[in-house]
N, C-alpha and C. Protein backbone atom coordinates (compact mmCIF):
# COMPACT_ATOMS: atom_id res chain seq x y z
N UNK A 1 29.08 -20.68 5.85
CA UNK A 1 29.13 -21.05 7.24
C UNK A 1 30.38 -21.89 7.52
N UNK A 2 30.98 -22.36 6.58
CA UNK A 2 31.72 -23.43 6.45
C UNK A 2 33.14 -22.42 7.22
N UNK A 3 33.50 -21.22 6.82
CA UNK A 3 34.50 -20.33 7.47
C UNK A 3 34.35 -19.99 9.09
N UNK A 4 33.31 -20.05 9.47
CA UNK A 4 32.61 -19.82 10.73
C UNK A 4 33.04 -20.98 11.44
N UNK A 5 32.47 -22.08 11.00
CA UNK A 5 33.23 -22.96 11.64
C UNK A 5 34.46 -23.31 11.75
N UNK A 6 35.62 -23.45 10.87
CA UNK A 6 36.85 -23.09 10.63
C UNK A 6 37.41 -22.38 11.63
N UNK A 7 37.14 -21.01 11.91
CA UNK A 7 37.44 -20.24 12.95
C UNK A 7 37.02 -20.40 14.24
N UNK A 8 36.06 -21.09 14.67
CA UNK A 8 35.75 -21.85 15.39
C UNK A 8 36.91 -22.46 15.62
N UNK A 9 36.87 -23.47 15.08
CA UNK A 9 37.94 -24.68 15.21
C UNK A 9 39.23 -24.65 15.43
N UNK A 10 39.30 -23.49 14.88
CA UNK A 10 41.03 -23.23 14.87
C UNK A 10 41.43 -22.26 15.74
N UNK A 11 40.46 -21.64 16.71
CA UNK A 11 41.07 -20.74 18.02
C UNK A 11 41.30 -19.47 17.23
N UNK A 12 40.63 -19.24 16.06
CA UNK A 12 40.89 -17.32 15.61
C UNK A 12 40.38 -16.60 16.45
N UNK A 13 41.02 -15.76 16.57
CA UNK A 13 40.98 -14.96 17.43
C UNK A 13 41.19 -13.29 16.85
N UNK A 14 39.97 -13.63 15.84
CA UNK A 14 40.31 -11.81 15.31
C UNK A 14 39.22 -11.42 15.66
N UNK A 15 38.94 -10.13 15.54
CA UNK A 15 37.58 -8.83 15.51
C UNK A 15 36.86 -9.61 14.38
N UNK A 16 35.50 -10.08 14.47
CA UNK A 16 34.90 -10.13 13.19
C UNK A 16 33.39 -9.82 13.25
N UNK A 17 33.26 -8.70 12.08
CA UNK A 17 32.07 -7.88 12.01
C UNK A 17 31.27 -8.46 10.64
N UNK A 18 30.08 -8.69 10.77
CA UNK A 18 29.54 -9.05 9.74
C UNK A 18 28.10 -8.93 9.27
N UNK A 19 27.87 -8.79 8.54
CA UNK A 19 26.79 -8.26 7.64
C UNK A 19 25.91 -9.82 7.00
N UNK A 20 25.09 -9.89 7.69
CA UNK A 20 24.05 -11.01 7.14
C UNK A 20 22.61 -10.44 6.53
N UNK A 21 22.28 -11.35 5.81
CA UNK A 21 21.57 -10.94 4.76
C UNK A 21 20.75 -12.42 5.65
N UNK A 22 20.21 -11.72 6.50
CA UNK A 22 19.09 -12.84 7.18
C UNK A 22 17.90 -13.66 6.56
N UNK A 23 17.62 -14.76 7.32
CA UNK A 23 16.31 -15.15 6.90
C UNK A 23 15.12 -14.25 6.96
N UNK A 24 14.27 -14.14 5.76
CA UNK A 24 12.78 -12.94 6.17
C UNK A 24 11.94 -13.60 6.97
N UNK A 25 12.30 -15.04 7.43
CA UNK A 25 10.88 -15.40 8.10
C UNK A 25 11.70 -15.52 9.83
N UNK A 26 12.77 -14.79 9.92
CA UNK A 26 13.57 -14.62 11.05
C UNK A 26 13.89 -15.99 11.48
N UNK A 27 14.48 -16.85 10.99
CA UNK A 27 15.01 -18.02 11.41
C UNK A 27 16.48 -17.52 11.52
N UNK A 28 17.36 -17.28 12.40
CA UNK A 28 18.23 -16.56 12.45
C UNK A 28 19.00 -17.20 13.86
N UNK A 29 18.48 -18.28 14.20
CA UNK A 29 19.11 -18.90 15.90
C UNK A 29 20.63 -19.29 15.26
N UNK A 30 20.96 -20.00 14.66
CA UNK A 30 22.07 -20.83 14.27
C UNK A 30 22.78 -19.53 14.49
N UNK A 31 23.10 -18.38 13.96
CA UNK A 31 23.81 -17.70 14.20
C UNK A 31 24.17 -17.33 16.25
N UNK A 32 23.72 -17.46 16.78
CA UNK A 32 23.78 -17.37 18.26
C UNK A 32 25.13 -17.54 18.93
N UNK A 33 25.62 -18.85 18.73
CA UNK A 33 26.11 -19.91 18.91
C UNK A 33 27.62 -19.00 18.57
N UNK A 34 27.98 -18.34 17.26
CA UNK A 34 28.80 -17.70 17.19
C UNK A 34 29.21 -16.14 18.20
N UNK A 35 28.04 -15.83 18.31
CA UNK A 35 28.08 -14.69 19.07
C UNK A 35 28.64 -14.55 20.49
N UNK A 36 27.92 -16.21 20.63
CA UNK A 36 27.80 -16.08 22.52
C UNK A 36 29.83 -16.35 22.76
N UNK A 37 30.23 -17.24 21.69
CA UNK A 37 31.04 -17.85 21.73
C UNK A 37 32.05 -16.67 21.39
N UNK A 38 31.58 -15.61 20.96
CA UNK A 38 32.89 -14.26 20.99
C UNK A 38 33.57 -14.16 19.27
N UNK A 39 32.84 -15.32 18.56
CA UNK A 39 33.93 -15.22 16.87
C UNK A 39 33.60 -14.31 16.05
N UNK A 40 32.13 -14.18 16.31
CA UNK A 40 31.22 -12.60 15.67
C UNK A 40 31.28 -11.69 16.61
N UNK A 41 32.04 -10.65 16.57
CA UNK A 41 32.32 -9.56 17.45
C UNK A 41 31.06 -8.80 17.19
N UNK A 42 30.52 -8.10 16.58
CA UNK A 42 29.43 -7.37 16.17
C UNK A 42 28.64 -8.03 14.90
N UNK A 43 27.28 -7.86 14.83
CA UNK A 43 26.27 -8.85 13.86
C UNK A 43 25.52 -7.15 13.37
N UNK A 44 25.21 -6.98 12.13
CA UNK A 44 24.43 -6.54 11.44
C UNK A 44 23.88 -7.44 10.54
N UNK A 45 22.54 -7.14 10.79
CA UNK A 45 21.36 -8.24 10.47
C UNK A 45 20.13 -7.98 9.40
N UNK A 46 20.24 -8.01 8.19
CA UNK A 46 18.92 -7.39 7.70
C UNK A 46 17.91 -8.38 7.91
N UNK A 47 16.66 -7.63 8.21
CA UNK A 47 15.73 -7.97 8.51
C UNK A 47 15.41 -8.33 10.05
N UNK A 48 14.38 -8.30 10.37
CA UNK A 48 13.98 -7.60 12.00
C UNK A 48 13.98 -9.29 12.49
N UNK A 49 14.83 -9.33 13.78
CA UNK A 49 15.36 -10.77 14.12
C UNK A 49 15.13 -10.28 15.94
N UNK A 50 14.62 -10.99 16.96
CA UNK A 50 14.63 -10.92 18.16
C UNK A 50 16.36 -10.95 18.65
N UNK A 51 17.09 -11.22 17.76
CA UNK A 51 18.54 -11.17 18.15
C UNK A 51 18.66 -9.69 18.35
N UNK A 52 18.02 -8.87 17.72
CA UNK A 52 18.86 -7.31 17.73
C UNK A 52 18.83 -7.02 19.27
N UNK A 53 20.00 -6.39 19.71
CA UNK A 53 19.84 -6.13 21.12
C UNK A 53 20.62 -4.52 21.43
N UNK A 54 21.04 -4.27 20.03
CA UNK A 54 21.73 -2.36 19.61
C UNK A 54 22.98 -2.60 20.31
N UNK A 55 23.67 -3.56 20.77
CA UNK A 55 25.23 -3.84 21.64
C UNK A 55 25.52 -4.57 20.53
N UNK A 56 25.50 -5.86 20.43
CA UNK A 56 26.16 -7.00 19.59
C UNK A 56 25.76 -7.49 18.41
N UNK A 57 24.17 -6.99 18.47
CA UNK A 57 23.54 -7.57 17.34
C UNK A 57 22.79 -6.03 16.92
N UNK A 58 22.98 -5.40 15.58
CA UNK A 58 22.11 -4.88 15.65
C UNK A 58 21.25 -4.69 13.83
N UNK A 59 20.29 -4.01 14.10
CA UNK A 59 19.10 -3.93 12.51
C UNK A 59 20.34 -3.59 11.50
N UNK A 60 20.28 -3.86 9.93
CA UNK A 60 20.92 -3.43 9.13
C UNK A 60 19.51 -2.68 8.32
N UNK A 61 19.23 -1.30 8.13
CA UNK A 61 18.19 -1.11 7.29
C UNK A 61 17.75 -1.49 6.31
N UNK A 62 16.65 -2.03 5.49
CA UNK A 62 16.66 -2.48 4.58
C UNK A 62 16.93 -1.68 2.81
N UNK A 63 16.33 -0.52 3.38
CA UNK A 63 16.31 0.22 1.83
C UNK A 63 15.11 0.13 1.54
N UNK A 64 15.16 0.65 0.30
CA UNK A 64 14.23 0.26 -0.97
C UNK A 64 13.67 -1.01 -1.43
N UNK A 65 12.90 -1.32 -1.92
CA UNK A 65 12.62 -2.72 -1.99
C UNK A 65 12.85 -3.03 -3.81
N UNK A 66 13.82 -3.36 -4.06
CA UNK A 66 14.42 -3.13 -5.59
C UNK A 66 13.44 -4.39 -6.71
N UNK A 67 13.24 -5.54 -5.78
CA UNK A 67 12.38 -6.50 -6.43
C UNK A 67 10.65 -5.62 -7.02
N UNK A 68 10.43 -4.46 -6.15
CA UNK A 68 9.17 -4.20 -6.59
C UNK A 68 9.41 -2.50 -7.54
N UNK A 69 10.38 -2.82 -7.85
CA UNK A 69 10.27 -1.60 -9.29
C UNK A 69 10.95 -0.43 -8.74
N UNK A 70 11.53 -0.27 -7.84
CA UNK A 70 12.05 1.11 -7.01
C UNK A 70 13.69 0.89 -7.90
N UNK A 71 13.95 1.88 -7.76
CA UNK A 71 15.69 2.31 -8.47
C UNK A 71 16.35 1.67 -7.56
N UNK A 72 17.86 1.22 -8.50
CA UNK A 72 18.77 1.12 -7.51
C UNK A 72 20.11 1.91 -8.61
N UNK A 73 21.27 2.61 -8.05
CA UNK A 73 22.25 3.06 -9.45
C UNK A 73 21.76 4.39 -9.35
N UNK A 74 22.45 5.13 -10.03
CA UNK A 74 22.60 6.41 -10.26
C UNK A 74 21.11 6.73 -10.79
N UNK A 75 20.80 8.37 -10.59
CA UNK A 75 19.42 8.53 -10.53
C UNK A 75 19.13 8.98 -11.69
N UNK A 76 19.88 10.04 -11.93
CA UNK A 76 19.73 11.54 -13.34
C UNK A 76 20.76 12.43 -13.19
N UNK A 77 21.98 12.12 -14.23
CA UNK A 77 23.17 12.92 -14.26
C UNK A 77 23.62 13.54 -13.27
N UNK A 78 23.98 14.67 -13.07
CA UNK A 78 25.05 15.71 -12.11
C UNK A 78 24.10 15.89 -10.87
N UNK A 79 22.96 15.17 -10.73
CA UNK A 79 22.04 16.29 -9.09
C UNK A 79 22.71 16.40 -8.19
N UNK A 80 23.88 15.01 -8.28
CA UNK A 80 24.55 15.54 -7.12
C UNK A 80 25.61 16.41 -6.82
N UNK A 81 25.66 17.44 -7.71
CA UNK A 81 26.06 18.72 -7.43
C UNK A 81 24.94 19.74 -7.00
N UNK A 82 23.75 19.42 -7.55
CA UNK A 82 22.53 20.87 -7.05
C UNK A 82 22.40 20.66 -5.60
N UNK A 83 22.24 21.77 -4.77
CA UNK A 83 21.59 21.73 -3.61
C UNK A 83 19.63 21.24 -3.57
N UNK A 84 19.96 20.70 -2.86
CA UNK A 84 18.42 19.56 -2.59
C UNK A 84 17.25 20.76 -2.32
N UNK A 85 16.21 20.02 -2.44
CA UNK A 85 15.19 21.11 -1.39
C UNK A 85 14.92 20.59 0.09
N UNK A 86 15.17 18.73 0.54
CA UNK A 86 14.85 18.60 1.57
C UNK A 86 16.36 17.73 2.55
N UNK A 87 16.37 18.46 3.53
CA UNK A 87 17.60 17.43 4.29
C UNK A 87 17.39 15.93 4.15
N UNK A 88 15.99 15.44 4.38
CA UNK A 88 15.70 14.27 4.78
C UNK A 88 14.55 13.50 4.01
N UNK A 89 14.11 12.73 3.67
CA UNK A 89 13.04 11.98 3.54
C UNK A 89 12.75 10.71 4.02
N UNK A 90 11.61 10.48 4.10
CA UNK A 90 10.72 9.33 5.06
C UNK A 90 9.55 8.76 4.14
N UNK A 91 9.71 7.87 3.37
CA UNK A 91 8.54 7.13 2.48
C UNK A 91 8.45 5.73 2.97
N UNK A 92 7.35 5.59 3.94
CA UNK A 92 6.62 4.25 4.52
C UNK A 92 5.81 3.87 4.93
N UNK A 93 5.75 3.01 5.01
CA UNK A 93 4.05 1.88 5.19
C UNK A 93 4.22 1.91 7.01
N UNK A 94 3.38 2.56 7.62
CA UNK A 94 3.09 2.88 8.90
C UNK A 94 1.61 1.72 9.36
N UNK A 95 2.56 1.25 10.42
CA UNK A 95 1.67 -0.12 10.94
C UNK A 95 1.03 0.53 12.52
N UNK A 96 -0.02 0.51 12.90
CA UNK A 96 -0.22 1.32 14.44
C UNK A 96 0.39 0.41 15.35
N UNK A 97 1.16 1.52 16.44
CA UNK A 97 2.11 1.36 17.29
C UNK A 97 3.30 1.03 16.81
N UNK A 98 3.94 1.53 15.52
CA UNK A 98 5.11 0.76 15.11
C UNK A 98 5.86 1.58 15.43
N UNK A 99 7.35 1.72 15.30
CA UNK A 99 8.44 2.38 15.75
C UNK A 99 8.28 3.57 14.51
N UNK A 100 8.24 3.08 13.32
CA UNK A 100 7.66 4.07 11.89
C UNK A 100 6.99 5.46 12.55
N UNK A 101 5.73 5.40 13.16
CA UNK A 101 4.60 5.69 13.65
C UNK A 101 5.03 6.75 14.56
N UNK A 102 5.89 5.94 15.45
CA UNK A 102 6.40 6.88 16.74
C UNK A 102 7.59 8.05 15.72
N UNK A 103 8.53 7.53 15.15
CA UNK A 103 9.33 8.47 14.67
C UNK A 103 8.70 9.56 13.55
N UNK A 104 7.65 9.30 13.02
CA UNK A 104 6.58 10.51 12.16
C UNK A 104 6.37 11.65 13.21
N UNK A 105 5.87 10.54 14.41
CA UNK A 105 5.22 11.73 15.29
C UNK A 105 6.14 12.73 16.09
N UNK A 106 7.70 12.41 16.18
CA UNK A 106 8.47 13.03 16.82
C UNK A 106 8.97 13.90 15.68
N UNK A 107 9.08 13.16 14.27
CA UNK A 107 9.55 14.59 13.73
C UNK A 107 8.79 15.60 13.27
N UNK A 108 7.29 15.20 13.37
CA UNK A 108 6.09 16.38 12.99
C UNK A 108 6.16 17.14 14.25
N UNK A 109 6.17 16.34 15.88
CA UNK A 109 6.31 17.49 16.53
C UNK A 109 7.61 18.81 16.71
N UNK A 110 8.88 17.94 16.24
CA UNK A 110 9.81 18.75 16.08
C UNK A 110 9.96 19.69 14.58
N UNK A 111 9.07 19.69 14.09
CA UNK A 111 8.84 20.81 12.85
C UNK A 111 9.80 19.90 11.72
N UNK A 112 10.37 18.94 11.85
CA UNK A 112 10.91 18.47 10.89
C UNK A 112 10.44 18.17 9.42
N UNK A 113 9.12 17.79 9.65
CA UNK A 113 8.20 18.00 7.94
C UNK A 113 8.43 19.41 7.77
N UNK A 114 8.96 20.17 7.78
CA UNK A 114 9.48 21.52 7.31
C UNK A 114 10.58 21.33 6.59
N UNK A 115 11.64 20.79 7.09
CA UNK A 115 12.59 20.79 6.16
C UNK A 115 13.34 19.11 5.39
N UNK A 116 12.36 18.09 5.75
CA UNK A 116 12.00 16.54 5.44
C UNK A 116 10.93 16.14 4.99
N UNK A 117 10.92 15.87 3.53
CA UNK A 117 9.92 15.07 3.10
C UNK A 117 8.88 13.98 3.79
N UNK A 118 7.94 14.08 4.36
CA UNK A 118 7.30 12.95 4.52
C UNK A 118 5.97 12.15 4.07
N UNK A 119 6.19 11.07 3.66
CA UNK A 119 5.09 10.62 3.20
C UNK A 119 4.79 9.42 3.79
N UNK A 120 3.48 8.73 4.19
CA UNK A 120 2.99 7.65 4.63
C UNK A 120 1.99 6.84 4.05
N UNK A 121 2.04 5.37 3.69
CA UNK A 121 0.81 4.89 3.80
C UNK A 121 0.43 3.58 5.05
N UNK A 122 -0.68 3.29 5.26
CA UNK A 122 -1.28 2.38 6.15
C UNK A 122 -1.04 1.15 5.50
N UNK A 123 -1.05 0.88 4.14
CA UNK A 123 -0.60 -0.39 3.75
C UNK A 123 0.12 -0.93 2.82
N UNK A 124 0.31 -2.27 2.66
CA UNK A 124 1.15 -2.25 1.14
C UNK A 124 0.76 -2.99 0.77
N UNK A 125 1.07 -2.60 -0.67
CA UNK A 125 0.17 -3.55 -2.14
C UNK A 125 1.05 -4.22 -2.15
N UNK A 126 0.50 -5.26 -3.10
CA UNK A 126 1.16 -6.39 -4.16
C UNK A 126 1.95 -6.15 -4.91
N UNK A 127 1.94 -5.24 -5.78
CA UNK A 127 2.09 -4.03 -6.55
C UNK A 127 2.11 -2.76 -6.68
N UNK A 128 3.83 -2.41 -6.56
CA UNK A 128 3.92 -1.18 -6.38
C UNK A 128 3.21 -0.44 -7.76
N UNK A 129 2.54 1.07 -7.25
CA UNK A 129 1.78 1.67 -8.26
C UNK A 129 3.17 2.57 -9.10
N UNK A 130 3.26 2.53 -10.43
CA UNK A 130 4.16 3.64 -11.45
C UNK A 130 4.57 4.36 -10.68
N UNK A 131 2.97 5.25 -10.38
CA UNK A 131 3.43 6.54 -9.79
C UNK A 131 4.02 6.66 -8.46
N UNK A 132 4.03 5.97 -7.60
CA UNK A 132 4.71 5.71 -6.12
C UNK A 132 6.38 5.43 -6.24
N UNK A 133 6.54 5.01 -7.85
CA UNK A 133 7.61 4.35 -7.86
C UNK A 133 8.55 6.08 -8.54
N UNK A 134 8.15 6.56 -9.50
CA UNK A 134 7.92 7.67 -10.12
C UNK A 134 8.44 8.99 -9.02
N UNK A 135 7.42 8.93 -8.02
CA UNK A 135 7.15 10.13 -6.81
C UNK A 135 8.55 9.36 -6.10
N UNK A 136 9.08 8.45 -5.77
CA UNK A 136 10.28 7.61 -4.71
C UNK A 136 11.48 8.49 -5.71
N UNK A 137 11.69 7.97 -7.01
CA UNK A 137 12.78 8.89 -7.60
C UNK A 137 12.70 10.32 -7.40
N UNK A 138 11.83 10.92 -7.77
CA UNK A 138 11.64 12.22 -8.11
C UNK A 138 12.09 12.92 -6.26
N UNK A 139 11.98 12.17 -4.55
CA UNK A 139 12.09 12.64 -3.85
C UNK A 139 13.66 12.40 -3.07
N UNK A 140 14.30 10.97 -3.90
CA UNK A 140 15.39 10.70 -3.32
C UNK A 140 16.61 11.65 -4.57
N UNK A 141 15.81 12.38 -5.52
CA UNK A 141 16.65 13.65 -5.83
C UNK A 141 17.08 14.49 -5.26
N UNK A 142 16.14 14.74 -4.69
CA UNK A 142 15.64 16.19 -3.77
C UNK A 142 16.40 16.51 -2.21
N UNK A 143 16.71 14.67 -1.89
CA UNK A 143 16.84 14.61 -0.56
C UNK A 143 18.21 14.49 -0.35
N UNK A 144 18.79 15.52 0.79
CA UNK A 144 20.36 14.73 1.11
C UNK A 144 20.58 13.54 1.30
N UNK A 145 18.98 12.66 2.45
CA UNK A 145 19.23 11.85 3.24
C UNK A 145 17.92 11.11 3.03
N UNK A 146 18.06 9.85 3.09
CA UNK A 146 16.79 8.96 2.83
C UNK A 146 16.94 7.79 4.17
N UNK A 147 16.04 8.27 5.26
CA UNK A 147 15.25 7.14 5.96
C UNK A 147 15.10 6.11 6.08
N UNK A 148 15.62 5.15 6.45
CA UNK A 148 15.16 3.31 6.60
C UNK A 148 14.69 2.54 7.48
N UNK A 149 14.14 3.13 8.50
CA UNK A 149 13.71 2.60 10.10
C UNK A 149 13.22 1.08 9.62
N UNK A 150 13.69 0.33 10.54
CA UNK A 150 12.80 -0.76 10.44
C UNK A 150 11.41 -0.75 11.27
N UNK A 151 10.84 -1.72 11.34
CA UNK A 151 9.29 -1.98 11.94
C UNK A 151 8.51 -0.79 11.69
C-alpha cells in the first residue's frame, strides 16, 4: 500500500490496473479512496466485494480451490495437442437463486450440456472427496475451457 500512497502523493499520473487478491471476508473499503481519486484506473478483485460495478471495479474469478487438493501445473504430458471431447466445463456448488444457478439454466436451455461438461452440487464439504478431485482432472483434460463464475 505503501506505493499507492506514494503515487498519491506525488501527482502520478499513469494508467494503473491492478489485480488484488482481496479480503475473503470482503473488507475491501480502504481500497475506494484510490479509485474515486482516479490512481487505480481499473480494479480486478478476487473474491465477491460490493465494489464490483463491471466499469471500474470488476470480479477476478477465482479458479480452483488449490488449498483443498485440486491441481494446479501441468496435467498429463502432450493433451494439449489431442482434440478435447468438450468446448467447455462447469464444476460447482450451486446456491438457489445464485448467478451459478441462472447460468446452468441458460446453458441447458441453449443445448450447451451437449457440447460442455456440466456438473453440480448443492453443497460443499470440508473435505474435498479423492474422487471429485480425481473426476476435476480427468474433465479439465477433456475441456478447451474451464468456467469460474463467481456467486
Amino acid at each position: 500500500m505503501t506505493w499507492l500512497k506514494s503515487i498519491s502523493k506525488n501527482n502520478v499520473r499513469s494508467k494503473i490496473v491492478l489485480i488484488l487478491i482481496g479480503n475473503e471476508n470482503c473488507n475491501n473499503d480502504w481500497i475506494k479512496r484510490y479509485i474515486t481519486e482516479k490512481i487505480i484506473h481499473k480494479l480486478f478483485v478476487v473474491y465477491d466485494t460490493g465494489l464490483v460495478d463491471d466499469k471500474d471495479v470488476l470480479q477476478w474469478p477465482l479458479g480452483p480451490a488449490l488449498y483443498r487438493g485440486f491441481p494446479s501445473g501441468p496435467l498429463m504430458g502432450n493433451q494439449h495437442k489431442n482434440k478435447r471431447k468438450f468446448i467447455c466445463n462447469l464444476m460447482v456448488t450451486v446456491y438457489p437463486g445464485s448467478s451459478r444457478e441462472k447460468l446452468v439454466q441458460i446453458m441447458k436451455e441453449n443445448k450447451l450440456d451437449e457440447v460442455c461438461f456440466i456438473q453440480t452440487r448443492h453443497s460443499w464439504p470440508s473435505h474435498e472427496d479423492p474422487n471429485v478431485v480425481r473426476a476435476y482432472r480427468e474433465t479439465l483434460a477433456q475441456s478447451d475451457l474451464t468456467l469460474c463464475p463467481g456467486g
